[in-house]
Protein backbone atom coordinates (compact mmCIF):
# COMPACT_ATOMS: atom_id res chain seq x y z
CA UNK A 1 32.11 57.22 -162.61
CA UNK A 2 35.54 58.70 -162.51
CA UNK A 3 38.26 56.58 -160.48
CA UNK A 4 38.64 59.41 -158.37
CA UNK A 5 35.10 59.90 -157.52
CA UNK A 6 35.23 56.16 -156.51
CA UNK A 7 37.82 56.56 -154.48
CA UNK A 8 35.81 59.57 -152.35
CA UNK A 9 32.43 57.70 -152.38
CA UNK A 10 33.72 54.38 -150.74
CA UNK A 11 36.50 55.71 -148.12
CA UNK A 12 37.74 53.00 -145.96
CA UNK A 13 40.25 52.42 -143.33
CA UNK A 14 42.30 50.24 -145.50
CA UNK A 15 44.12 52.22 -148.18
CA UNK A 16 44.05 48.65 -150.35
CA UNK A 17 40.41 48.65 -150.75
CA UNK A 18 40.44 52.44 -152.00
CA UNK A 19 42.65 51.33 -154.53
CA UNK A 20 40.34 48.82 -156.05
CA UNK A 21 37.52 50.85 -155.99
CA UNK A 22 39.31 53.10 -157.89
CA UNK A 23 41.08 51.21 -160.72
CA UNK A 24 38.43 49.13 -161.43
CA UNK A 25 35.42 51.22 -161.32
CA UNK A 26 31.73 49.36 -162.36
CA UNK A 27 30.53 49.61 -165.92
CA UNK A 28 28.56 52.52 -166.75
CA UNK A 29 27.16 54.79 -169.93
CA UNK A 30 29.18 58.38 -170.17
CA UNK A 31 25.82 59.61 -172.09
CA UNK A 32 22.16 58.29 -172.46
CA UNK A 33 22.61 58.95 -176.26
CA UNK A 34 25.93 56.02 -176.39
CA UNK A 35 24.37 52.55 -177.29
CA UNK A 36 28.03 51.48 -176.26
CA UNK A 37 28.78 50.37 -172.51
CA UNK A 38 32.64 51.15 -171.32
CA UNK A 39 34.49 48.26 -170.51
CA UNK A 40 36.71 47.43 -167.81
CA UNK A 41 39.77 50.05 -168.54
CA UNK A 42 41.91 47.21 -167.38
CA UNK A 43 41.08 45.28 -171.15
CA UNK A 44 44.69 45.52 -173.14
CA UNK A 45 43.95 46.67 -176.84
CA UNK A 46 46.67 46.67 -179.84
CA UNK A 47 47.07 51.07 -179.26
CA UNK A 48 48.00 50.43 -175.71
CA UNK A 49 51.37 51.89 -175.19
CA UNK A 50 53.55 51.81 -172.31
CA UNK A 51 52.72 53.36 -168.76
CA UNK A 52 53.49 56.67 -169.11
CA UNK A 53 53.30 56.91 -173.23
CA UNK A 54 50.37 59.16 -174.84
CA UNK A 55 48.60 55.98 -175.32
CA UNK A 56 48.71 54.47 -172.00
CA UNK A 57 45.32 53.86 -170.12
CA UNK A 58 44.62 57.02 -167.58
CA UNK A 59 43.10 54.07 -165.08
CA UNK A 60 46.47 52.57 -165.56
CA UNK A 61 48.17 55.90 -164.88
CA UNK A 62 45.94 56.01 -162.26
CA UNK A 63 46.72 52.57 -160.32
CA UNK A 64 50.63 53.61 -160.59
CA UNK A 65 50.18 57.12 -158.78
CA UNK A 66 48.61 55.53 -156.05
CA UNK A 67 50.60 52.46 -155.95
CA UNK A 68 53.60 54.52 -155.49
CA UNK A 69 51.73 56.71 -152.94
CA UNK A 70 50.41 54.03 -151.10
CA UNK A 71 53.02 51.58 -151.54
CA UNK A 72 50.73 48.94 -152.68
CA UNK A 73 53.16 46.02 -154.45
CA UNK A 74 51.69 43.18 -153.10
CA UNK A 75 54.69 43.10 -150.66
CA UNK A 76 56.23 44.57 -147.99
CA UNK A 77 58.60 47.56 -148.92
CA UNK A 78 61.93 46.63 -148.13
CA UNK A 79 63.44 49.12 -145.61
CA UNK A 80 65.76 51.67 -147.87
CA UNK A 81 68.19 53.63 -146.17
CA UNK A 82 66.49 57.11 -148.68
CA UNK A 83 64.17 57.40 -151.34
CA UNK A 84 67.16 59.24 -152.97
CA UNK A 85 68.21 55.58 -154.18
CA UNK A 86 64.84 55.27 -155.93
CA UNK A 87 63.92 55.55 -159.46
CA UNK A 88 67.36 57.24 -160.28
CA UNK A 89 68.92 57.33 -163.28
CA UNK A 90 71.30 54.53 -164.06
CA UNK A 91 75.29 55.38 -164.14
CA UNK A 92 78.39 53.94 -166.36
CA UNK A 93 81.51 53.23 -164.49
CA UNK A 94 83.13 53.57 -168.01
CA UNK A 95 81.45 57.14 -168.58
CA UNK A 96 84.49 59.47 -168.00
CA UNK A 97 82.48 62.63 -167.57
CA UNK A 98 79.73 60.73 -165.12
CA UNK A 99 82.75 59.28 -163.08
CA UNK A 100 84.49 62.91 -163.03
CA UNK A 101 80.87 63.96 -161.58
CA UNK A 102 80.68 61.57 -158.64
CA UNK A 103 84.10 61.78 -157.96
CA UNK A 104 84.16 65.40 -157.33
CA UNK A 105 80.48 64.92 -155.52
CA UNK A 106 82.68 62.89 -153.22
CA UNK A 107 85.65 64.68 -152.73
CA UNK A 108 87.04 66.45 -149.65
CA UNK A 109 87.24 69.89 -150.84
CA UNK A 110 83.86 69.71 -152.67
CA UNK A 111 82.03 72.75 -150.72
CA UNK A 112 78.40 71.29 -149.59
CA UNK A 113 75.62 74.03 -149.97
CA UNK A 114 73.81 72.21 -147.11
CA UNK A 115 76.17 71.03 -144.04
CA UNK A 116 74.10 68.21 -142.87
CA UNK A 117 74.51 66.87 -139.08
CA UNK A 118 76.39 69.58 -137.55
CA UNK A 119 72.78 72.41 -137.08
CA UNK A 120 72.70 72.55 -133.24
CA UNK A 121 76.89 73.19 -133.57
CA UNK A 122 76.34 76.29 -136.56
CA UNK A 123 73.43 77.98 -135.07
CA UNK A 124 74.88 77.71 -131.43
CA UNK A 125 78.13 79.95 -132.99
CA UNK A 126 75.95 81.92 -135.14
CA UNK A 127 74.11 82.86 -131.93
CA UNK A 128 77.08 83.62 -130.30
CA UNK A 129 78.19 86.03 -132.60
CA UNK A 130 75.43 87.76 -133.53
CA UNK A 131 74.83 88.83 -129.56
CA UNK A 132 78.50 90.22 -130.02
CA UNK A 133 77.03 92.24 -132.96
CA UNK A 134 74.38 92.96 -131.37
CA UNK A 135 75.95 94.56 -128.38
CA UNK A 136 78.76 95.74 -130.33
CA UNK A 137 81.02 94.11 -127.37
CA UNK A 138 83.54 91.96 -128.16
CA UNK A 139 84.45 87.98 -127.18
CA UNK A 140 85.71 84.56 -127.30
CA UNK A 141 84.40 80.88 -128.54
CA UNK A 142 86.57 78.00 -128.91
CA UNK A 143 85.50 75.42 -131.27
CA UNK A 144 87.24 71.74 -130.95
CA UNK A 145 86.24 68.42 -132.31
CA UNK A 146 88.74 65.58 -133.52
CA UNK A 147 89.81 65.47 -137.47
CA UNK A 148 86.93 65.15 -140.11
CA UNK A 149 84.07 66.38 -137.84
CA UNK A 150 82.70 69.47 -139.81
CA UNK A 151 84.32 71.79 -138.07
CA UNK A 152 85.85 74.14 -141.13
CA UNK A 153 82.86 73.41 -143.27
CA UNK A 154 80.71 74.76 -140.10
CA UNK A 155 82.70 78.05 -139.84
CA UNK A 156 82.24 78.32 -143.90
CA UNK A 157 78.25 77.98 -143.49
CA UNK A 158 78.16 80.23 -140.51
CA UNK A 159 79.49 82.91 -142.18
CA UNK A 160 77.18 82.81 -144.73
CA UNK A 161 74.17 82.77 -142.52
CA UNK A 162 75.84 85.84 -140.78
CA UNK A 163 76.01 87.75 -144.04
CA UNK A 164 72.59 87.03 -144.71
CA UNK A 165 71.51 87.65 -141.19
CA UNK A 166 73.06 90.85 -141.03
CA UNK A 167 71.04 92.42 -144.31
CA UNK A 168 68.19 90.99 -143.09
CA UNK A 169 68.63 93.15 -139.97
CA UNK A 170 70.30 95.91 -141.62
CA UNK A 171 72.91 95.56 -139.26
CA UNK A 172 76.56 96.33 -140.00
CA UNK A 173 78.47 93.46 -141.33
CA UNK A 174 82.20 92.49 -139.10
CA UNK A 175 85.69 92.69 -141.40
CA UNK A 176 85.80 88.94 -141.40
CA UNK A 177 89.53 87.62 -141.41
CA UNK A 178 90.02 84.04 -141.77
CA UNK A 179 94.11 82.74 -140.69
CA UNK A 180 94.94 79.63 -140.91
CA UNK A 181 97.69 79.32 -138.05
CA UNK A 182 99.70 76.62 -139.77
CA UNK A 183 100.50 79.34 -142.50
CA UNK A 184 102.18 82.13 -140.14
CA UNK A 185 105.62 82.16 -140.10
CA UNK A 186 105.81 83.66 -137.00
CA UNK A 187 103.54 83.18 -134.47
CA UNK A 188 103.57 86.68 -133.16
CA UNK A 189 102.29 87.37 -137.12
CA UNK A 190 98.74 87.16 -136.06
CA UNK A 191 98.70 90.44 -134.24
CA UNK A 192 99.93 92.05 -137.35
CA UNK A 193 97.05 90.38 -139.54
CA UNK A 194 94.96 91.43 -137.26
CA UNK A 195 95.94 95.36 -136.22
CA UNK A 196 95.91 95.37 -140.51
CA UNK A 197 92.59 94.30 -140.81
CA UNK A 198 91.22 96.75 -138.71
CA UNK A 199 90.45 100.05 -140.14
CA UNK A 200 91.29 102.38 -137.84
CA UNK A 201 93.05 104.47 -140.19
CA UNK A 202 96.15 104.27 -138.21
CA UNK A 203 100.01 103.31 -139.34
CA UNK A 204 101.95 100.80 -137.73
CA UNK A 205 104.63 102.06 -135.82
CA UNK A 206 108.11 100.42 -136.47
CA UNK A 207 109.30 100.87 -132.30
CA UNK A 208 106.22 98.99 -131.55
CA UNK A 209 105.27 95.70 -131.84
CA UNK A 210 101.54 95.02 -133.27
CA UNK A 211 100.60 93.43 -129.98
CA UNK A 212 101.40 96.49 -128.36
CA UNK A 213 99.53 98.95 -131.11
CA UNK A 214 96.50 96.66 -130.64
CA UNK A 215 96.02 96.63 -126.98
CA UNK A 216 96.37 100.22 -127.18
CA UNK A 217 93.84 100.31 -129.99
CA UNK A 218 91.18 98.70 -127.86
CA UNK A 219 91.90 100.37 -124.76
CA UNK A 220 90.56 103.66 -126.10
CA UNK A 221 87.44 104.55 -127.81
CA UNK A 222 88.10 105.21 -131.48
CA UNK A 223 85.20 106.51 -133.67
CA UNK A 224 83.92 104.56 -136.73
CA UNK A 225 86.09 101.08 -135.96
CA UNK A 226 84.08 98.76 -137.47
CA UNK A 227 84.27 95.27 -135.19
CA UNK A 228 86.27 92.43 -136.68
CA UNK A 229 85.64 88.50 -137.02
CA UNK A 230 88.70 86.63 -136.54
CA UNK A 231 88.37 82.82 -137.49
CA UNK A 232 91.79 81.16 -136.18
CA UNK A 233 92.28 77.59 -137.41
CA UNK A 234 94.33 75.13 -135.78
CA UNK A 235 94.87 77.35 -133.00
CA UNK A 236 97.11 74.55 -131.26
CA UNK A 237 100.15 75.58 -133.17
CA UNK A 238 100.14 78.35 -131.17
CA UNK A 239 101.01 76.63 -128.30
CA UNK A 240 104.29 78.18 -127.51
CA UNK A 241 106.13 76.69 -124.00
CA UNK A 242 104.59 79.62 -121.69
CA UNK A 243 101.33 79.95 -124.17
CA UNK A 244 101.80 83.39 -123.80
CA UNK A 245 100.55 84.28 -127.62
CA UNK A 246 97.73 82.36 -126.97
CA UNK A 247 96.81 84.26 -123.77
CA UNK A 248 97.51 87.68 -124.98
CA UNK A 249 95.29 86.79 -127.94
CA UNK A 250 92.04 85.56 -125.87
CA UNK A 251 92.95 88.59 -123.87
CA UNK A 252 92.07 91.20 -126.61
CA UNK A 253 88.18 90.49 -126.30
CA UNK A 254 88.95 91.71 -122.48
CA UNK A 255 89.99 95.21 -123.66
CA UNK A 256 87.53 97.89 -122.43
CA UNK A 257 87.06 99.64 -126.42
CA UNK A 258 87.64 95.83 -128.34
CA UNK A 259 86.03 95.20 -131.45
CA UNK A 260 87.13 91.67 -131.74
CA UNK A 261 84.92 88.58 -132.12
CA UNK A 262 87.50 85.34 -131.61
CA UNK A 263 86.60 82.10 -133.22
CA UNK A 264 89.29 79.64 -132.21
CA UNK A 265 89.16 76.04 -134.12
CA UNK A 266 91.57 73.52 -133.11
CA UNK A 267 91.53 69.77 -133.48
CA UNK A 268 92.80 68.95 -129.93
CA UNK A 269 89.59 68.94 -127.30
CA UNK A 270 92.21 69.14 -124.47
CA UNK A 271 93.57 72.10 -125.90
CA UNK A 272 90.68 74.00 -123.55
CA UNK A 273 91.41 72.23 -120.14
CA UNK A 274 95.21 72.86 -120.78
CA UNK A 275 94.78 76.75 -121.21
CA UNK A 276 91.47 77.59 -119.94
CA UNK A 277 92.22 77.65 -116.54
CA UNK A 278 95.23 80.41 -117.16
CA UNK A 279 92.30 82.28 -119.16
CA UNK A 280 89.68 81.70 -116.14
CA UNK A 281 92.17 83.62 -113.93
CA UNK A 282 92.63 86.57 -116.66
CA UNK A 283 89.36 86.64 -116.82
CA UNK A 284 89.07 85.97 -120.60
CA UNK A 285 87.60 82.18 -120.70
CA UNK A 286 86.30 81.85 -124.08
CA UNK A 287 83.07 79.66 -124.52
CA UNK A 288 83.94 75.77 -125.70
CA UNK A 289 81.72 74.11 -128.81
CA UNK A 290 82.99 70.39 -128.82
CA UNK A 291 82.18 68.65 -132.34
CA UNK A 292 81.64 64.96 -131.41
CA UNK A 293 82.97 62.09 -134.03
CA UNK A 294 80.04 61.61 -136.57
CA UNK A 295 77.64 58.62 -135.86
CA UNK A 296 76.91 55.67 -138.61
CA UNK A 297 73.39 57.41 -139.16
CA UNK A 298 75.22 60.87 -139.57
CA UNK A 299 78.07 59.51 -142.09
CA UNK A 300 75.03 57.66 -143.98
CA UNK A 301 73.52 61.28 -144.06
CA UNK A 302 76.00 63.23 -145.43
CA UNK A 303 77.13 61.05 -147.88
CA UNK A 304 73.59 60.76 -149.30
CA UNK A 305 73.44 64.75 -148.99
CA UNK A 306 76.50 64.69 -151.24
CA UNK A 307 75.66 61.74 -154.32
CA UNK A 308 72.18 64.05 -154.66
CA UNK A 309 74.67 66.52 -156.43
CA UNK A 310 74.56 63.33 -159.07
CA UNK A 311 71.22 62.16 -161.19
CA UNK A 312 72.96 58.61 -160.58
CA UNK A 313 72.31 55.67 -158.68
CA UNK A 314 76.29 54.71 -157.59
CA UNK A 315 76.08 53.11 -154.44
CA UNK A 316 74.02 50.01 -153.14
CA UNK A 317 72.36 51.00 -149.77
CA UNK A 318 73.80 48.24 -147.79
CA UNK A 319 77.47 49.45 -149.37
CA UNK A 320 76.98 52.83 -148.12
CA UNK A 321 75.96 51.31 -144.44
CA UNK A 322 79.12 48.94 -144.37
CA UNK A 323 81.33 51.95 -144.84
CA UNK A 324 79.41 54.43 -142.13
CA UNK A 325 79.36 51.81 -139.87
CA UNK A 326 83.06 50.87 -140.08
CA UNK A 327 84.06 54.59 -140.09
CA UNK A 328 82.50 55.59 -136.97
CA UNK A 329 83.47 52.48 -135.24
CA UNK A 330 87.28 53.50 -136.48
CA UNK A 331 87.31 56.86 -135.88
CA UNK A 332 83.94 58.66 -137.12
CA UNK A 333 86.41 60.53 -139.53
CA UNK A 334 84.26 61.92 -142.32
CA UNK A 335 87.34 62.38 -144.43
CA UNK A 336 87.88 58.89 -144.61
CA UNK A 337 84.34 58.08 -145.23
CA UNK A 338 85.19 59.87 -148.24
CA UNK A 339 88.35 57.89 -148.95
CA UNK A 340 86.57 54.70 -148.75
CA UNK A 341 83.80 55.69 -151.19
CA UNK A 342 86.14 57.22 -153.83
CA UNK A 343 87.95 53.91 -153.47
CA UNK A 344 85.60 51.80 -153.79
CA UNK A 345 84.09 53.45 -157.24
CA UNK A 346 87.89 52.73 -158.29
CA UNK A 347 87.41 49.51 -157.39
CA UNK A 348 84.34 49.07 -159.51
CA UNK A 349 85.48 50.67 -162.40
CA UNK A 350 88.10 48.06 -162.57
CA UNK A 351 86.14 44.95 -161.85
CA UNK A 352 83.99 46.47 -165.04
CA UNK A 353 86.94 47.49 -167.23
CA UNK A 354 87.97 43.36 -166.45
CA UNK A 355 84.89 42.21 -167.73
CA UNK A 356 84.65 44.07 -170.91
CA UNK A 357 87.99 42.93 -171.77
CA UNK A 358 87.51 39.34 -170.67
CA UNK A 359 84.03 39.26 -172.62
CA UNK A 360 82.30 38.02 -169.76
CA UNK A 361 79.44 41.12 -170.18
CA UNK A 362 75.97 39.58 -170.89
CA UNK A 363 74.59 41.85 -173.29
CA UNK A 364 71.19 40.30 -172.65
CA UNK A 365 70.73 41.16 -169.00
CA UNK A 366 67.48 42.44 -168.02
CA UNK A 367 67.96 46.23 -167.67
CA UNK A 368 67.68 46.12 -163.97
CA UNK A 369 69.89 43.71 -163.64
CA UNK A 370 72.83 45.56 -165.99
CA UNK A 371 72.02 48.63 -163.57
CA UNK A 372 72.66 46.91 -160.13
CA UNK A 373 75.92 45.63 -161.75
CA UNK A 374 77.03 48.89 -161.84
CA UNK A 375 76.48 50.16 -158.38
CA UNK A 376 78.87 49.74 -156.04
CA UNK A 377 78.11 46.85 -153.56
CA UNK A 378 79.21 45.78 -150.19
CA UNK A 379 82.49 43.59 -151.57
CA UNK A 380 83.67 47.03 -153.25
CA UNK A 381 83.51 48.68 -150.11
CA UNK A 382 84.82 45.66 -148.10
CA UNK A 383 88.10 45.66 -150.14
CA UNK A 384 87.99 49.88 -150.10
CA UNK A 385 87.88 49.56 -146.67
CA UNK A 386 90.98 47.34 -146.03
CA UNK A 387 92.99 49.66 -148.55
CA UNK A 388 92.14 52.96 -146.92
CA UNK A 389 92.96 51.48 -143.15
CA UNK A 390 95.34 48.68 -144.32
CA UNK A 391 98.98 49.47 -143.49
CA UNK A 392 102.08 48.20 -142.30
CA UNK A 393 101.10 49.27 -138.96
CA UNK A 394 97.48 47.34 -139.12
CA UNK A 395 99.66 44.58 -140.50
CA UNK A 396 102.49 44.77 -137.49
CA UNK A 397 99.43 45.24 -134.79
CA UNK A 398 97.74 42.01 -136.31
CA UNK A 399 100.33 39.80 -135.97
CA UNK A 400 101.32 41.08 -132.60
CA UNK A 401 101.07 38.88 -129.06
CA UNK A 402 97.80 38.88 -127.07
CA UNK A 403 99.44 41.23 -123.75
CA UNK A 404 100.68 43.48 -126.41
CA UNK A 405 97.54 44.03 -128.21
CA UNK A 406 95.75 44.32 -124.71
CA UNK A 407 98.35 47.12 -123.92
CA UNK A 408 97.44 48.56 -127.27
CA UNK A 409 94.08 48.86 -126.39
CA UNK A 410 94.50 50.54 -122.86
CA UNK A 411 96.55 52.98 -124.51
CA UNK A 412 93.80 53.54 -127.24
CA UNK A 413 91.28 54.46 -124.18
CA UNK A 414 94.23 56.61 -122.11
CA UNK A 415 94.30 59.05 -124.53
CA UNK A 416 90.82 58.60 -126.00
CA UNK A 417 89.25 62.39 -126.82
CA UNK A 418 92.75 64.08 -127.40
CA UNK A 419 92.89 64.14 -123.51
CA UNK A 420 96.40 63.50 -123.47
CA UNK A 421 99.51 63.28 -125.78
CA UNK A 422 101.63 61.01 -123.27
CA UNK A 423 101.63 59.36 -119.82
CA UNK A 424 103.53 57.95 -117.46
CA UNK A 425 103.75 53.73 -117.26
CA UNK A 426 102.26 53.74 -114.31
CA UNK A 427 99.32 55.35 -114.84
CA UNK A 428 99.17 52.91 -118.34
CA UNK A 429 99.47 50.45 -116.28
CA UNK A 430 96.81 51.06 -114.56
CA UNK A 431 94.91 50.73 -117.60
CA UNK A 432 96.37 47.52 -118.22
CA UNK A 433 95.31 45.96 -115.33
CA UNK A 434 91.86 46.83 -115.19
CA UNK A 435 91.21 45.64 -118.73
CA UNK A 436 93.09 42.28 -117.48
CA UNK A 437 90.46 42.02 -114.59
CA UNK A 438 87.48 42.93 -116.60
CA UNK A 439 88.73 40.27 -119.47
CA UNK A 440 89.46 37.32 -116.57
CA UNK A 441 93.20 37.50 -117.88
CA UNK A 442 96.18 37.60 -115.34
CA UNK A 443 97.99 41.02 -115.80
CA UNK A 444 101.42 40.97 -115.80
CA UNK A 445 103.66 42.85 -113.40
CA UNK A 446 105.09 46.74 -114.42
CA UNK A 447 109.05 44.85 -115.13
CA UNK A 448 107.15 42.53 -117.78
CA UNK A 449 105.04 45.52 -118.78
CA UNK A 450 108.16 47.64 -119.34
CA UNK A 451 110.03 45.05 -121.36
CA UNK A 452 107.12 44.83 -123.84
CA UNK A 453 106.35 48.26 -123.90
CA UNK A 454 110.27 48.51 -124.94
CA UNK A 455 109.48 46.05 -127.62
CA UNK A 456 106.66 47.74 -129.27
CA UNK A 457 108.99 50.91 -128.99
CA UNK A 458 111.44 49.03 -131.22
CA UNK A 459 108.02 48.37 -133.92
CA UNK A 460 107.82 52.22 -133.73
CA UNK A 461 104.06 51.27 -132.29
CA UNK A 462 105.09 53.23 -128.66
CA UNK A 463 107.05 55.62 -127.44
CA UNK A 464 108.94 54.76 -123.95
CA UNK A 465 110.99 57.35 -122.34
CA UNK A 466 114.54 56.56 -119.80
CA UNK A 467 113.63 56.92 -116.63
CA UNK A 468 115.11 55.48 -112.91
CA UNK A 469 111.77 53.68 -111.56
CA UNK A 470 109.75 51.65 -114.69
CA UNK A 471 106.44 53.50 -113.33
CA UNK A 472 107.92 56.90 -114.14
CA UNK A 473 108.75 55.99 -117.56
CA UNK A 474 107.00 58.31 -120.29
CA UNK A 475 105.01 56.65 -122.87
CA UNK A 476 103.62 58.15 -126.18
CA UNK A 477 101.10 56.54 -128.51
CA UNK A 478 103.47 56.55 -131.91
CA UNK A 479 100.82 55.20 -134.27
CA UNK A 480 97.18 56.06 -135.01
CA UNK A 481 94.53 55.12 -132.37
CA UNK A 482 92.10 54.49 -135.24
CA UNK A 483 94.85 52.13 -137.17
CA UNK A 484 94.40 50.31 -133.55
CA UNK A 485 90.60 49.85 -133.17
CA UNK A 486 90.94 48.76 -137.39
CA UNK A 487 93.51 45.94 -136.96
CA UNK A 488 91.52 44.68 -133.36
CA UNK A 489 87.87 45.16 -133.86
CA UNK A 490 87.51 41.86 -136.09
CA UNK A 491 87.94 40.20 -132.56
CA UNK A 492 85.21 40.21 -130.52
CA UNK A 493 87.45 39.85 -127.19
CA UNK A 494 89.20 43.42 -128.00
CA UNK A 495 85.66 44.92 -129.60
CA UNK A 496 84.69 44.58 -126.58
CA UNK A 497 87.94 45.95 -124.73
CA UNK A 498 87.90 48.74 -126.56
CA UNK A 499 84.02 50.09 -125.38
């Protein structure tokens, strides 16, 4: 009987007993005319090759399909972060061309086909604009998120599933034009870029400026204008003192005949509730998308979505994890995610390039055991990760006294989110105090608090500004809040400070 067949005659609950039935099925005659009973197919014989070969057993071929299926080892599967690190081909630090591959895999500019963790973020803007389309009416979103959250790669992906989305509809595509504000010269350049972009078959006047020429533009109905995507990055350095280019350019999508869609991207999330409220009142409040700092499970994912770009095996599960999980507890920063696994490889490579020179290679390792050598493991990443955090600052921050640190850490949660740039000492105080009283320490008083405040000023840690009365004092966070949480979270006292 075939080992299939035996497997469908005898079903059972327990997937084991399936098996059995069907790798060892009972002796039987394949014709009445054969004098010659099959054995067991299990019996080894001198033509047996390897599983897999042309002369491997099918029964044996058999028992590994639905071993792997089933997951029948004899022992529990161990808990793998993907199957992606699975039966994958083994990689050579050494190999120059396979390095070049997982290095670029893993680099920042790399362009993902598949943007991984940020879905509910893309296909809320992709909504957003296609009802503009739709409508043919123009308007505002405002997308902020701190550093590293998938915010550029987003916009990329969106406009691709626009593009597609509008010849699936047969619907007229928007001029798309992409400024990155860092890049204008002038801030007032964007209306230029803009009134340019937009073919409306009309000369720009040298009397007037192209502010001017585009809110007349939109204020009248002109034939045949096709409607415009404008994807502003790091909007913030627009900020002038009265915001006023920032306003007049939310105020374009107000314009009775505007074509203009509005994508603003900016890394500051307070950037919204510092101008919003001006735009509530000119009735031009764009919509707000806030990319949140990726999660352990969300760094894990991405950088798995990237290293499937290689036929390699490169990192050790449990390395991977250490890195995602000290990333998001830093900052969530996929960038440096990125950092820490390119450094790492480095890292490897020259722990490997040390042994071949030192001899100390066993040629006679067990090929499993030559290809788990070359992974990456968690002491690569451990030393990656004090090199991509480890500074001067981390160093300084370290060594610092216990008050200090604790002021550190209120200042850390003050301006948590981007909500602020700088505060007063009072209100840092404040802070202080109730991290004193939820810590059982005695808080000092605001004269002690200024003097030390003035000494991590001096460190180039804090800011402190001159001021009359010590609670009016200005204070600025000099250094980088993740650079904080790195040099503090070893201690479970500040960990804990820090929640």
């Amino acid at each position: 009987m075939p080992a299939f067949a035996a497997l469908r005659q005898f079903p059972s609950s327990d997937p084991t007993s399936e098996t059995i039935v069907a790798v060892t099925p009972r002796k039987t005659r394949l014709r009445s005319d054969s004098d010659a009973a099959i054995g067991s197919p299990l019996r080894k014989s001198p033509r047996l090759g390897k599983e897999g070969t042309p002369h491997s057993s099918p029964t044996a071929s058999i028992r590994k399909c639905l071993k792997t299926s089933l997951n029948l080892s004899g022992s529990p599967q161990k808990k793998q972060l993907s199957e992606d690190f699975v039966e994958r081909q083994n990689w050579n630090p050494r190999d120059e061309t396979q390095r070049r591959a997982v290095n670029e895999a893993l680099h920042v500019s790399t362009a993902q086909t598949n943007v991984v963790c940020r879905e509910n973020e893309q296909n809320r803007i992709l909504d957003f604009c296609k009802k503009c389309i739709k409508e043919e009416k123009a308007g505002s979103l405002y997308v902020c998120g701190c550093p590293g959250t998938g915010k550029t790669l987003s916009m990329e992906k969106v406009k691709v599933m626009l593009a597609d989305w509008a010849n699936e509809e047969c619907i007229q595509y928007p001029d798309v034009l992409p400024i990155n504000c860092t890049s204008l010269a002038n801030m007032n350049d964007i209306f230029s870029k803009i009134f340019e972009q937009n073919h409306s078959g009309k000369k720009r006047s040298r009397y007037t400026s192209s502010l001017q020429q585009l809110q007349n533009l939109y204020s009248q109905q002109t034939p045949g204008m096709k409607m415009i995507l404008v994807i502003a990055d790091e909007l913030d350095y627009l900020i002038t003192r009265d915001r006023a280019v920032l306003h007049d350019l939310f105020m374009l999508t107000t314009l009775p005949f505007s074509k203009c869609i509005l994508l603003g991207v900016a890394n500051a999330i307070d950037l919204a509730d510092r101008f919003i409220p001006k735009l509530r009142s000119l009735n031009c409040k764009p919509m707000v998308i806030t990319f949140c700092a990726y999660s352990k499970d969300q760094i894990i994912n991405i950088l798995q979505e990237r290293l499937r770009a290689v036929p390699y095996t490169v990192f050790q599960p449990q390395a991977l994890e250490l890195c995602a999980r000290k990333v998001a507890a830093a900052s969530g920063d996929m960038r440096k995610a990125l950092a820490v696994c390119r450094s790492a490889i480095e890292i490897l490579i020259g722990d490997s390039m040390l042994s071949s020179l030192d001899g100390t290679e066993d040629q006679h390792k067990p090929a499993e055991n030559v290809s788990m050598s070359n992974q990456v493991r968690i002491d690569h990443v451990a030393a990656a990760l004090s090199k991509v955090y480890k500074s001067p600052v981390v160093d300084t921050i370290i060594s610092l006294p216990q008050h200090q640190q604790i002021i550190l850490c209120s200042a850390v949660k003050l301006f948590r989110g981007g909500k602020k740039k700088d505060t007063t000492l009072g209100e840092l105080n404040k802070y202080y105090v109730d991290v004193c009283k939820s810590t059982s320490i005695p808080p000092v008083g605001i004269l002690e608090l200024s003097s030390m405040c003035g000494v991590l000023d001096d460190q180039g840690i804090l800011k402190l500004g001159q001021s009359r009365d010590d609670k009016l004092r200005r204070v600025t966070l000099k250094v980088d809040g993740a650079d904080i949480v790195f040099a503090l979270q070893g201690v479970r006292f500040f960990r804990n400070c820090l929640q």
